[in-house]
C-alpha atoms as a PDB file:
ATOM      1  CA  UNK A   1     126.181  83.730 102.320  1.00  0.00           C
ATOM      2  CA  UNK A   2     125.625  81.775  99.005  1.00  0.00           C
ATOM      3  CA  UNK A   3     126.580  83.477  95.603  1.00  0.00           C
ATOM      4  CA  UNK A   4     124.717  86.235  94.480  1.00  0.00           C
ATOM      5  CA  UNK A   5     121.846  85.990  92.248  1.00  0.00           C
ATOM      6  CA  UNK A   6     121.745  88.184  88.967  1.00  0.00           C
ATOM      7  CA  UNK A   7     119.451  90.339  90.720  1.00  0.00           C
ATOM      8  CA  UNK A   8     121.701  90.378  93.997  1.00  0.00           C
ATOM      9  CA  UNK A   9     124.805  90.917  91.290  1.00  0.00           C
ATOM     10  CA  UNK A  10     123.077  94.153  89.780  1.00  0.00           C
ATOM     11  CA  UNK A  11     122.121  95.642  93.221  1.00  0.00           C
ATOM     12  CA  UNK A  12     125.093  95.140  94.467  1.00  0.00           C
ATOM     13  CA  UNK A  13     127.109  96.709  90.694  1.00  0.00           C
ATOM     14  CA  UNK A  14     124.433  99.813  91.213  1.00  0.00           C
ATOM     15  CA  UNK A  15     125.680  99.977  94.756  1.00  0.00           C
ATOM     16  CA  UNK A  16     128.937 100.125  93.537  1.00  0.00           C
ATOM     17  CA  UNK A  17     128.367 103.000  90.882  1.00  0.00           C
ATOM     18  CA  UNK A  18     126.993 105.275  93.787  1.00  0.00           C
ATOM     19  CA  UNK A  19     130.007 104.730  96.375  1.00  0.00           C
ATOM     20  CA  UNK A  20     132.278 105.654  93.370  1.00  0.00           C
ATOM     21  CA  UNK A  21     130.155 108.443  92.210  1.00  0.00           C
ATOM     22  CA  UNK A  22     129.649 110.198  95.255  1.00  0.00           C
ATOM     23  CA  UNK A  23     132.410 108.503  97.515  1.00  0.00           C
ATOM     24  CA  UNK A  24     129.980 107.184 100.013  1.00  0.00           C
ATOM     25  CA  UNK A  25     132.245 104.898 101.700  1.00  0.00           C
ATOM     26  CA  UNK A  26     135.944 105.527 102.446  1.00  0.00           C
ATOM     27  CA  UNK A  27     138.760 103.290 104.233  1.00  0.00           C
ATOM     28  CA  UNK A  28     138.395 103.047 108.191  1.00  0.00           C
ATOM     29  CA  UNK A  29     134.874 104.326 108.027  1.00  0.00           C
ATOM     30  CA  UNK A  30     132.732 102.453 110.816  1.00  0.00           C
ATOM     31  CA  UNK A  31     129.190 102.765 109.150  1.00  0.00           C
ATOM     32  CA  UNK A  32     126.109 102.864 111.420  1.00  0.00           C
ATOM     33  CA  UNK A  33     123.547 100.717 108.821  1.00  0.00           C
ATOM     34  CA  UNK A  34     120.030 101.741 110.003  1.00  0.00           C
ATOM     35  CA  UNK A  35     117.956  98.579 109.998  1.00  0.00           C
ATOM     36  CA  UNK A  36     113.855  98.932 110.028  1.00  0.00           C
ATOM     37  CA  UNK A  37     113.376  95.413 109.158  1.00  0.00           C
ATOM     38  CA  UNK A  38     112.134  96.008 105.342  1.00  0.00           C
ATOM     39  CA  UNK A  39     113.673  94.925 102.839  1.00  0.00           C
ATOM     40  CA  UNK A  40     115.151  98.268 101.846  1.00  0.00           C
ATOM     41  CA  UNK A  41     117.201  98.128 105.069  1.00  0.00           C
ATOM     42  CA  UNK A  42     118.097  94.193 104.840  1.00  0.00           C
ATOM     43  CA  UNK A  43     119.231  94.468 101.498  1.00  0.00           C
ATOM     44  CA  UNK A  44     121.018  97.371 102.147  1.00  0.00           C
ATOM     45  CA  UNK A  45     122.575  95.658 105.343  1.00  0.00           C
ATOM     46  CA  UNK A  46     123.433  91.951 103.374  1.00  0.00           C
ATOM     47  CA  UNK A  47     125.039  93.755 100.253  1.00  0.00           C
ATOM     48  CA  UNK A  48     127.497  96.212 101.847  1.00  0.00           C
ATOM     49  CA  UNK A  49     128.235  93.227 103.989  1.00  0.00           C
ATOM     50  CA  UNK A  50     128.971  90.925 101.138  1.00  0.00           C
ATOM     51  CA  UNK A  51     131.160  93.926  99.360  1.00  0.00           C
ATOM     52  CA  UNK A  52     133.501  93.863 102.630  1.00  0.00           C
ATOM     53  CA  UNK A  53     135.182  90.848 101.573  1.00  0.00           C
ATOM     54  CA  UNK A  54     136.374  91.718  98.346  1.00  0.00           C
ATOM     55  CA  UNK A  55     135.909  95.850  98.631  1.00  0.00           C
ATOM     56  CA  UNK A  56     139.381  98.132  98.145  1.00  0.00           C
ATOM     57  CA  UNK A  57     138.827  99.759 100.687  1.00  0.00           C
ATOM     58  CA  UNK A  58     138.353  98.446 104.943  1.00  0.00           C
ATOM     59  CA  UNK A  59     135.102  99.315 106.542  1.00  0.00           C
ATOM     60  CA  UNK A  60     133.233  97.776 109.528  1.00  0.00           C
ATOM     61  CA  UNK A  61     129.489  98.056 109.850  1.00  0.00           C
ATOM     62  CA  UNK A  62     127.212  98.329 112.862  1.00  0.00           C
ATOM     63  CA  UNK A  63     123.230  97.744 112.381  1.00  0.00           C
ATOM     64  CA  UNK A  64     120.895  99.796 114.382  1.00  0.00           C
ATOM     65  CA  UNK A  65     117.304  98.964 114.375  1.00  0.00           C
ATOM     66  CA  UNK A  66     114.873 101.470 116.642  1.00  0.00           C
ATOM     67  CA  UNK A  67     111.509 100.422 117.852  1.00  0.00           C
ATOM     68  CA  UNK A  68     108.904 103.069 118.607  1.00  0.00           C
ATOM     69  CA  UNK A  69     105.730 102.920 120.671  1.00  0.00           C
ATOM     70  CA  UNK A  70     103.628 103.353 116.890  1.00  0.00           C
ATOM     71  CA  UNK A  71     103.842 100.261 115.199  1.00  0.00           C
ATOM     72  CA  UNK A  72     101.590  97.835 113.097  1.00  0.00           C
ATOM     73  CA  UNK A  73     101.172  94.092 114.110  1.00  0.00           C
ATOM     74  CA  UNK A  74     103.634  93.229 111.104  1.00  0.00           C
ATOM     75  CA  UNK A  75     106.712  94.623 112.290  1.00  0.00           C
ATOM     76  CA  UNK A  76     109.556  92.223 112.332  1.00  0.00           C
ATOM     77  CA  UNK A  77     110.232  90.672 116.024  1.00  0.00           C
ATOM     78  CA  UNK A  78     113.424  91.967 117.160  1.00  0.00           C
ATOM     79  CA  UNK A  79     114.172  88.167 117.843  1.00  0.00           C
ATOM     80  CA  UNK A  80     114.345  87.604 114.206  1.00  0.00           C
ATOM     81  CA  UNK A  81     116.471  90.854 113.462  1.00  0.00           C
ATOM     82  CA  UNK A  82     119.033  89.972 116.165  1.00  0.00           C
ATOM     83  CA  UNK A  83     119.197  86.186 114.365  1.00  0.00           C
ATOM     84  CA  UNK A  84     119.488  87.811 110.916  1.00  0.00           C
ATOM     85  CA  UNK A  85     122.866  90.099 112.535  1.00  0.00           C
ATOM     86  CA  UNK A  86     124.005  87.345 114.051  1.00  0.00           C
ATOM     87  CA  UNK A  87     124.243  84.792 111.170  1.00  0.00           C
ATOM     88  CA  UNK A  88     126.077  87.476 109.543  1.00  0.00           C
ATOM     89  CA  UNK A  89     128.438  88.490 112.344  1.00  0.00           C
ATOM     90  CA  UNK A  90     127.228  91.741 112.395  1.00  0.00           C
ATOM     91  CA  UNK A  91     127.777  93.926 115.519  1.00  0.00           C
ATOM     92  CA  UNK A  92     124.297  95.255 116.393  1.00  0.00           C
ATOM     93  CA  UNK A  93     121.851  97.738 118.715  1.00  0.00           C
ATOM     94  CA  UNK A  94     118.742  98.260 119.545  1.00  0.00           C
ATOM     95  CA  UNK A  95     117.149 101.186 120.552  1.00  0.00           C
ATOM     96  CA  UNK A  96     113.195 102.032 121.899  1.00  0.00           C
ATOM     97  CA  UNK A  97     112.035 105.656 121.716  1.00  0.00           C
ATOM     98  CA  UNK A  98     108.552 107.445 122.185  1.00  0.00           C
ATOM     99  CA  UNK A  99     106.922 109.414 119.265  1.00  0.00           C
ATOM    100  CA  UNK A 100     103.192 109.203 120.646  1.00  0.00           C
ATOM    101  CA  UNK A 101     101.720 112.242 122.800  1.00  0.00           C
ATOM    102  CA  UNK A 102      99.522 111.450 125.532  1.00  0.00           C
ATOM    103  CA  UNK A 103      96.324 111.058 123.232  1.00  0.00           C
ATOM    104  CA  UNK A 104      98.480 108.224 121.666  1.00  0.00           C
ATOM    105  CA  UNK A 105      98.755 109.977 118.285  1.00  0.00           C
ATOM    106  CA  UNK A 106     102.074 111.302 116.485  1.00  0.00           C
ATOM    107  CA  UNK A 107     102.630 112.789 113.312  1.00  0.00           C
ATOM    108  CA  UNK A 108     105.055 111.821 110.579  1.00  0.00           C
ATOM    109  CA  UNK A 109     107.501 114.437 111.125  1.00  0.00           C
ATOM    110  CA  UNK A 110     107.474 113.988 114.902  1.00  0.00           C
ATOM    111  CA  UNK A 111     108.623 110.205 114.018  1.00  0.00           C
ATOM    112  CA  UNK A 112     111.171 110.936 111.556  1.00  0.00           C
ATOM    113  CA  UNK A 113     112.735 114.081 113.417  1.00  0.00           C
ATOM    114  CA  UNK A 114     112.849 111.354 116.912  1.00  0.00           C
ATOM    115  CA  UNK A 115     114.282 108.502 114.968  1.00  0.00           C
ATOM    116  CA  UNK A 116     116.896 110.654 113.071  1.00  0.00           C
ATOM    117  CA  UNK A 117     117.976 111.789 116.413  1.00  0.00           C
ATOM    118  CA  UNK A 118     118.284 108.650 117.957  1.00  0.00           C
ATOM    119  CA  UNK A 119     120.311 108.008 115.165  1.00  0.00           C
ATOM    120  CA  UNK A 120     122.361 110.631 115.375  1.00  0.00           C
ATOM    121  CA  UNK A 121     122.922 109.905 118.948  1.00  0.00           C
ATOM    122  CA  UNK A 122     123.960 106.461 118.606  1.00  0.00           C
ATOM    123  CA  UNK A 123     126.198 107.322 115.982  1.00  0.00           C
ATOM    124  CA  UNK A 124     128.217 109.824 117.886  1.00  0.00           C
ATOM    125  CA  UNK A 125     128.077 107.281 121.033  1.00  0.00           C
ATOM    126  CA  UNK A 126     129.796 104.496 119.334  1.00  0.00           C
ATOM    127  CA  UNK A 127     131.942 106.259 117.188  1.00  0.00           C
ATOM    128  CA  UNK A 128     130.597 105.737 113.394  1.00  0.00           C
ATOM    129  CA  UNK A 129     131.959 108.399 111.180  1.00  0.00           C
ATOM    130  CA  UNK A 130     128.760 107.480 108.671  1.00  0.00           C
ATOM    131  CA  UNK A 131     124.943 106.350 108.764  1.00  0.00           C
ATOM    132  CA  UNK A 132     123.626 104.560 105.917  1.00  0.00           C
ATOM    133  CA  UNK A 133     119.932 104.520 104.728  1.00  0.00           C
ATOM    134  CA  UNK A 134     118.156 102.526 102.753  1.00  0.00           C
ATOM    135  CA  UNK A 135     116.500 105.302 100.557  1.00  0.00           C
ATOM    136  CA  UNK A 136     116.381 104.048  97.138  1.00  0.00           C
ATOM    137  CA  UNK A 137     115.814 105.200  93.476  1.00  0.00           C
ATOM    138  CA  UNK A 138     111.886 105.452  93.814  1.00  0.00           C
ATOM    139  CA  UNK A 139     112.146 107.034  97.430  1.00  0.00           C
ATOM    140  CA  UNK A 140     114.274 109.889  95.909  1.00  0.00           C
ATOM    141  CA  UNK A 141     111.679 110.084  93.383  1.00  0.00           C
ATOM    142  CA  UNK A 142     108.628 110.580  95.921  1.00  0.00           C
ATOM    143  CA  UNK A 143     110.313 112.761  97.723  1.00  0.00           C
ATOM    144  CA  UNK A 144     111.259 114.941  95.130  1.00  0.00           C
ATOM    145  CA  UNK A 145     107.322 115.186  93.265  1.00  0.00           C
ATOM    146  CA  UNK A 146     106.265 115.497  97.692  1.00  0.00           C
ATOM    147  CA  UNK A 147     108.731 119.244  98.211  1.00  0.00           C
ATOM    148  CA  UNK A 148     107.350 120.627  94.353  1.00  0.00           C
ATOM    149  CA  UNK A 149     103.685 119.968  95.459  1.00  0.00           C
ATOM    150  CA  UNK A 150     103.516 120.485  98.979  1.00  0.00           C
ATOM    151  CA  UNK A 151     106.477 122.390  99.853  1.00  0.00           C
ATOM    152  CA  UNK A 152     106.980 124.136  96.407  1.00  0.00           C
ATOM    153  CA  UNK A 153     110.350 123.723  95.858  1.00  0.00           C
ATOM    154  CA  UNK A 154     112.500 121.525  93.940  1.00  0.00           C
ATOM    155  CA  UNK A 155     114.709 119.320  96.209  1.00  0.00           C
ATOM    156  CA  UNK A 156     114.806 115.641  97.264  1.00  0.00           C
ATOM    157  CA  UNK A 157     117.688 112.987  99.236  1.00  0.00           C
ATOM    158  CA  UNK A 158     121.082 113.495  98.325  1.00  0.00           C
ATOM    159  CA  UNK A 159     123.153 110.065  97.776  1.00  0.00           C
ATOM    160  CA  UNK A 160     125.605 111.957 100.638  1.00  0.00           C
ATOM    161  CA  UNK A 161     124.909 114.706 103.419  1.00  0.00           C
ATOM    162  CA  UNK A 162     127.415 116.314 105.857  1.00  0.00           C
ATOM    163  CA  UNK A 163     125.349 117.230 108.785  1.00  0.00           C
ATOM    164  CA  UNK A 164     127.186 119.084 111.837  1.00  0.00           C
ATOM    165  CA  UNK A 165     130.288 120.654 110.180  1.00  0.00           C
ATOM    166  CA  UNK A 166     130.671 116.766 109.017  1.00  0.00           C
ATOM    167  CA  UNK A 167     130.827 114.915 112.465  1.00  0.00           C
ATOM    168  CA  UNK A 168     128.278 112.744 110.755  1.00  0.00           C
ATOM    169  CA  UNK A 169     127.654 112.021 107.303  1.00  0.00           C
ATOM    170  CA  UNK A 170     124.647 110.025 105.739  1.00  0.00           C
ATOM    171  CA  UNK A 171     124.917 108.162 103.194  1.00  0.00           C
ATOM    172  CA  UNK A 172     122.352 106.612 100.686  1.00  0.00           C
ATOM    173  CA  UNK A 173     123.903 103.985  98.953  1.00  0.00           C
ATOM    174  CA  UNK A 174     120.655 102.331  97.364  1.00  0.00           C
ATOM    175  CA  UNK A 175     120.343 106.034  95.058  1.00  0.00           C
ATOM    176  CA  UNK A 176     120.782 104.219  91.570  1.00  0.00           C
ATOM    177  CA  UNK A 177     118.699 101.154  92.690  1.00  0.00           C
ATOM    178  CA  UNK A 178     114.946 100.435  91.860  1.00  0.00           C
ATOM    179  CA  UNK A 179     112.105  99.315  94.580  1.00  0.00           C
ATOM    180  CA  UNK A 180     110.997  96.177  92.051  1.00  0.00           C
ATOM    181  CA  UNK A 181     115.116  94.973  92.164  1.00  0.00           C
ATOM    182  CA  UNK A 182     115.085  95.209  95.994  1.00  0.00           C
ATOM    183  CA  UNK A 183     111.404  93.065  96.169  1.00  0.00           C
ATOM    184  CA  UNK A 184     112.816  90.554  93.974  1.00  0.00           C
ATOM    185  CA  UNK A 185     116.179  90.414  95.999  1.00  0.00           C
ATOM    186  CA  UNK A 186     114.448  89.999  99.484  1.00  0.00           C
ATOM    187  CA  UNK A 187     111.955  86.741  98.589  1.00  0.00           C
ATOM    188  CA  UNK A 188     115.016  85.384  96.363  1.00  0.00           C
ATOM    189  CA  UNK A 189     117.147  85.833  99.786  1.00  0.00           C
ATOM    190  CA  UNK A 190     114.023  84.540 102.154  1.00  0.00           C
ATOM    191  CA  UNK A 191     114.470  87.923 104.163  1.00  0.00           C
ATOM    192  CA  UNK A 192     111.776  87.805 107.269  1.00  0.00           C
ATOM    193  CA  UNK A 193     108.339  87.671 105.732  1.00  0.00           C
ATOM    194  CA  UNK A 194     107.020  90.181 108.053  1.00  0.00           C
ATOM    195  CA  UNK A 195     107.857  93.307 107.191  1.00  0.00           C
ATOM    196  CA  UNK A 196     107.661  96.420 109.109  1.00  0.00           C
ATOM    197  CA  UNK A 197     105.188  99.151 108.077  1.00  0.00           C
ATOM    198  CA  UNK A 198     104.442 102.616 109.724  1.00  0.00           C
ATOM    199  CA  UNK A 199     100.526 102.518 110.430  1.00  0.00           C
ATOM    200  CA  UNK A 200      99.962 105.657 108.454  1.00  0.00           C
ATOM    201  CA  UNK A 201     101.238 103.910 105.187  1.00  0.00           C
ATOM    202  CA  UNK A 202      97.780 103.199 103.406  1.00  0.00           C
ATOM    203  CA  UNK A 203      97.412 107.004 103.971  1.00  0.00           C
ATOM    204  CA  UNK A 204     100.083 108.819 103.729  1.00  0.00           C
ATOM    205  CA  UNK A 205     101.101 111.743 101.219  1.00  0.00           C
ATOM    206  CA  UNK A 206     104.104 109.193 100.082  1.00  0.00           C
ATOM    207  CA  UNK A 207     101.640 106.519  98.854  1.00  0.00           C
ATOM    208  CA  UNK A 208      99.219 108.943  96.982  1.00  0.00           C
ATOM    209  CA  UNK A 209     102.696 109.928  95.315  1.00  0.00           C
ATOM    210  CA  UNK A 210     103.382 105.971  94.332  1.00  0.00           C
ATOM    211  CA  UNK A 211     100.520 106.081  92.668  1.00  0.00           C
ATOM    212  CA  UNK A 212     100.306 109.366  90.755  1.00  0.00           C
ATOM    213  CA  UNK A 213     103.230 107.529  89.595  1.00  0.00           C
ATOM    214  CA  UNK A 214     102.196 104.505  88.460  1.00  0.00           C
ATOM    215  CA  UNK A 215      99.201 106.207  86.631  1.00  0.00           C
ATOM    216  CA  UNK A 216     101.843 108.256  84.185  1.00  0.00           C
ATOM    217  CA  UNK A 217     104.003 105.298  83.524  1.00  0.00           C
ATOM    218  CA  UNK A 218     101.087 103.957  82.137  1.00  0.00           C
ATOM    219  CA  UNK A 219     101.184 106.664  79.099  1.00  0.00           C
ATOM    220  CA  UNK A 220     105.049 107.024  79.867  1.00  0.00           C
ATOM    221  CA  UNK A 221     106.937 103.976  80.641  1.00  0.00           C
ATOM    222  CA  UNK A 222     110.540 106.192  81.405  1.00  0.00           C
ATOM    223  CA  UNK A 223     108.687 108.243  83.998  1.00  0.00           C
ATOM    224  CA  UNK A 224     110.717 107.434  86.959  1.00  0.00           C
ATOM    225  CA  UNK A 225     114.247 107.810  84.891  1.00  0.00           C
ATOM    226  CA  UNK A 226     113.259 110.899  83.844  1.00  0.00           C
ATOM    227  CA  UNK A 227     112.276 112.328  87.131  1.00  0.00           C
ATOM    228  CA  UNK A 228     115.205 110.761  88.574  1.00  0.00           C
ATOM    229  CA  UNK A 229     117.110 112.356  85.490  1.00  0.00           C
ATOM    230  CA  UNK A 230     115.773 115.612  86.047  1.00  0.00           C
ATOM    231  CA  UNK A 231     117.727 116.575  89.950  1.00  0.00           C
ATOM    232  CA  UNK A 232     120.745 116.854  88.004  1.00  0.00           C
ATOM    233  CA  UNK A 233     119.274 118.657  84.451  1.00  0.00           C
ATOM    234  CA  UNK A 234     117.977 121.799  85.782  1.00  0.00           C
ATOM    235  CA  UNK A 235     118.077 124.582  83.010  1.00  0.00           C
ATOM    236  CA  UNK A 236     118.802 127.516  85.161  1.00  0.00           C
ATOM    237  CA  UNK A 237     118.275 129.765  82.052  1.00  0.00           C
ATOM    238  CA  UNK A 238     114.344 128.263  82.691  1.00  0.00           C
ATOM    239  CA  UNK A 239     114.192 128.861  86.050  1.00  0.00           C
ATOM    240  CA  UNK A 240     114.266 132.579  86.321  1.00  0.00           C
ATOM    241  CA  UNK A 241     111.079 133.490  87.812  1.00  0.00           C
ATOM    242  CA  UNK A 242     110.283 135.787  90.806  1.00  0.00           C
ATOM    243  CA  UNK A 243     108.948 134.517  94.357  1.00  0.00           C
ATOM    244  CA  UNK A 244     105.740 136.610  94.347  1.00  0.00           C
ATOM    245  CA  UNK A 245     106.819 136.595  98.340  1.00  0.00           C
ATOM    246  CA  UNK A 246     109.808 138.839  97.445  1.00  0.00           C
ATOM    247  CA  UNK A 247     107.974 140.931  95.247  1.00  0.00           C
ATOM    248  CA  UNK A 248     107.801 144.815  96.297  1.00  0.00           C
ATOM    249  CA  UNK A 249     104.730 146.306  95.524  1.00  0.00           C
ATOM    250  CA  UNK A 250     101.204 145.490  94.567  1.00  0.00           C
ATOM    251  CA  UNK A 251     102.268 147.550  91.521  1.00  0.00           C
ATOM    252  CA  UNK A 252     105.267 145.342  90.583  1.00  0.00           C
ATOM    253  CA  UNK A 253     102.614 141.881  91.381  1.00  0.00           C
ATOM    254  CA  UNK A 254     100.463 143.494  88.625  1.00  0.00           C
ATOM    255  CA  UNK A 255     103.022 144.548  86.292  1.00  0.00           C
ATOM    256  CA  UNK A 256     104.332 140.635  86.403  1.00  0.00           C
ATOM    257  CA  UNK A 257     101.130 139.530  85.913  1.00  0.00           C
ATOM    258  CA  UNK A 258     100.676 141.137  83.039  1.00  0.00           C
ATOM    259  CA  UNK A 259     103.853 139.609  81.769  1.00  0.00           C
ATOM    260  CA  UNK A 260     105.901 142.515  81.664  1.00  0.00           C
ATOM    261  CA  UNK A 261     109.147 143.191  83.652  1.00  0.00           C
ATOM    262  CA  UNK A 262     110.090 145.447  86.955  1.00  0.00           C
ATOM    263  CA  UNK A 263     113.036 147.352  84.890  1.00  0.00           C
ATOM    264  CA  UNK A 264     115.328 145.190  87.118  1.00  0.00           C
ATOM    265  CA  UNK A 265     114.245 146.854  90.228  1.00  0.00           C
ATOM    266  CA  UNK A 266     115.472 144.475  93.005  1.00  0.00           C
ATOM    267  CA  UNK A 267     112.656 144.320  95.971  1.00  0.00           C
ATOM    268  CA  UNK A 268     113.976 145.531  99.170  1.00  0.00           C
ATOM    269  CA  UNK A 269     112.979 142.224 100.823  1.00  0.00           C
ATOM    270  CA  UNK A 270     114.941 140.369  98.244  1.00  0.00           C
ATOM    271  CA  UNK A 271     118.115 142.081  98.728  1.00  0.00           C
ATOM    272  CA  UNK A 272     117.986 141.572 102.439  1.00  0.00           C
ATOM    273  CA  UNK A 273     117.379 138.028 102.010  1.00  0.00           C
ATOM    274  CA  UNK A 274     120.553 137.892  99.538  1.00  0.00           C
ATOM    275  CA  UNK A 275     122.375 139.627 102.257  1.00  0.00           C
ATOM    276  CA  UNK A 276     121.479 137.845 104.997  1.00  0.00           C
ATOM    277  CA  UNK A 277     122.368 134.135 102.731  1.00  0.00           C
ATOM    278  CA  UNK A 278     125.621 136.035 102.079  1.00  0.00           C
ATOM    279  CA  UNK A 279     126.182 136.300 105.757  1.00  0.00           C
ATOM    280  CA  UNK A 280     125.447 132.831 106.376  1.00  0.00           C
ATOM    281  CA  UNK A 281     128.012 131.546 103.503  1.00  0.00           C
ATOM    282  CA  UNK A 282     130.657 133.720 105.422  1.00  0.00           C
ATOM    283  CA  UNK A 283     130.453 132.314 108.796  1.00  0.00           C
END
């Protein structure tokens, strides 16, 4: 691989920042890099690949890439993925999986939940302690404006997630890192031209986000900092506000509605559910 370019440099400083920060990668880890073809993935794949030679600490790095039954016409030909591993001596599986029913439609949770576990699988068959995505700064972003407006709560991607008591742990090392950088890094590195894109793309709940997005950094051009800023600035003191789900009564609903207080009468459904998180914690 030929020197970095200052974009390639500040990716790969960024990447740097977030494996120190949240101690993404550790000596002896085998890493399980899961490839799509974009050029999330790719740049994800070539950087922690160029870090290996100098890095403090030794890590090895397998690339996955999993083809599904629902796919567009641009998706990268596994012929060109398996070239791309190869130039870089990078050990490297492929997987194919179904997501589509019988009436040939699927839904975007059905997808993600089959690929993760395919993931997951592959993982624990070949003995990778970690799988990294390519989730960047923007992604964490969507995500996060996605749960407050559909899901109505306030959680997006961590940079690092222990998932089964820690047999596997994913890893997001592309958290600091901007969607524009990671563009500019892919035609500067001549990265396969044809990306992969899920069919929904043009439709989905993700790309109305992108461009709620764009429309506010119109009026404010720190948008995406601030949202970005604003997973780890929570003002708890702010945040003290009743789930009317938990409330009691129809008495106590109109007495908050009103804007008055319960006397700091605890529902009975809200103590349980304390309880029974308790109970969890303990186990």
């Amino acid at each position: 691989m030929r020197p970095l370019s200052k974009t390639g440099n500040y990716i790969s400083t960024r990447i740097g920042r977030a494996i120190a920060d949240y101690n993404l990668i550790e000596d002896k880890d085998k890493i399980l890099v899961a490839v799509s073809g974009g050029k999330d993935s790719l740049t994800l794949l070539e950087l922690l690949n160029e870090r290996k030679k100098w890095a403090p600490v030794d890590y090895s790095l397998m690339a996955m890439h999993i083809e599904t039954d629902h796919r567009c016409g641009g998706c990268v030909h596994t012929g060109k993925l398996k070239k791309f591993f190869e130039d870089r001596g990078i050990e490297y599986v492929f997987e194919k999986i179904k997501v589509l029913d019988k009436n040939k439609k699927t839904s975007c949770f059905w997808c993600s939940w089959n690929r993760r576990k395919a993931l997951f699988m592959a993982a624990d068959r070949l003995g990778c302690t970690k799988i990294a995505l390519g989730h960047h700064k923007d992604d964490i972003i969507e995500t996060l404006l996605l749960n407050l407006i559909y899901q109505g709560e306030f959680s997006a991607m961590n940079p690092k997630q222990e998932l089964f008591g820690g047999k596997i742990v994913l890893i997001r090392p592309l958290c600091y890192v901007e969607e524009d950088a990671m563009r500019a890094f892919a035609k500067e590195s001549s990265f396969p031209s044809q990306v992969c894109r899920c069919p929904n793309a043009d439709t989905s709940k993700r790309r109305m986000i992108k461009g709620l997005i764009n429309d506010l950094e119109r009026g404010c051009p720190q948008v995406r900092t601030n949202i970005f800023r604003s997973i780890s600035r929570v003002k708890e003191d702010y945040t003290r506000i009743k789930d009317p789900g938990v409330w009691e009564t129809e008495e106590e609903v109109k007495i908050m509605a009103k804007g008055g207080d319960t006397n700091g009468r605890e529902s009975r459904k809200g103590r349980h559910k304390a309880e029974e998180g308790l109970s969890l914690l303990r186990r």
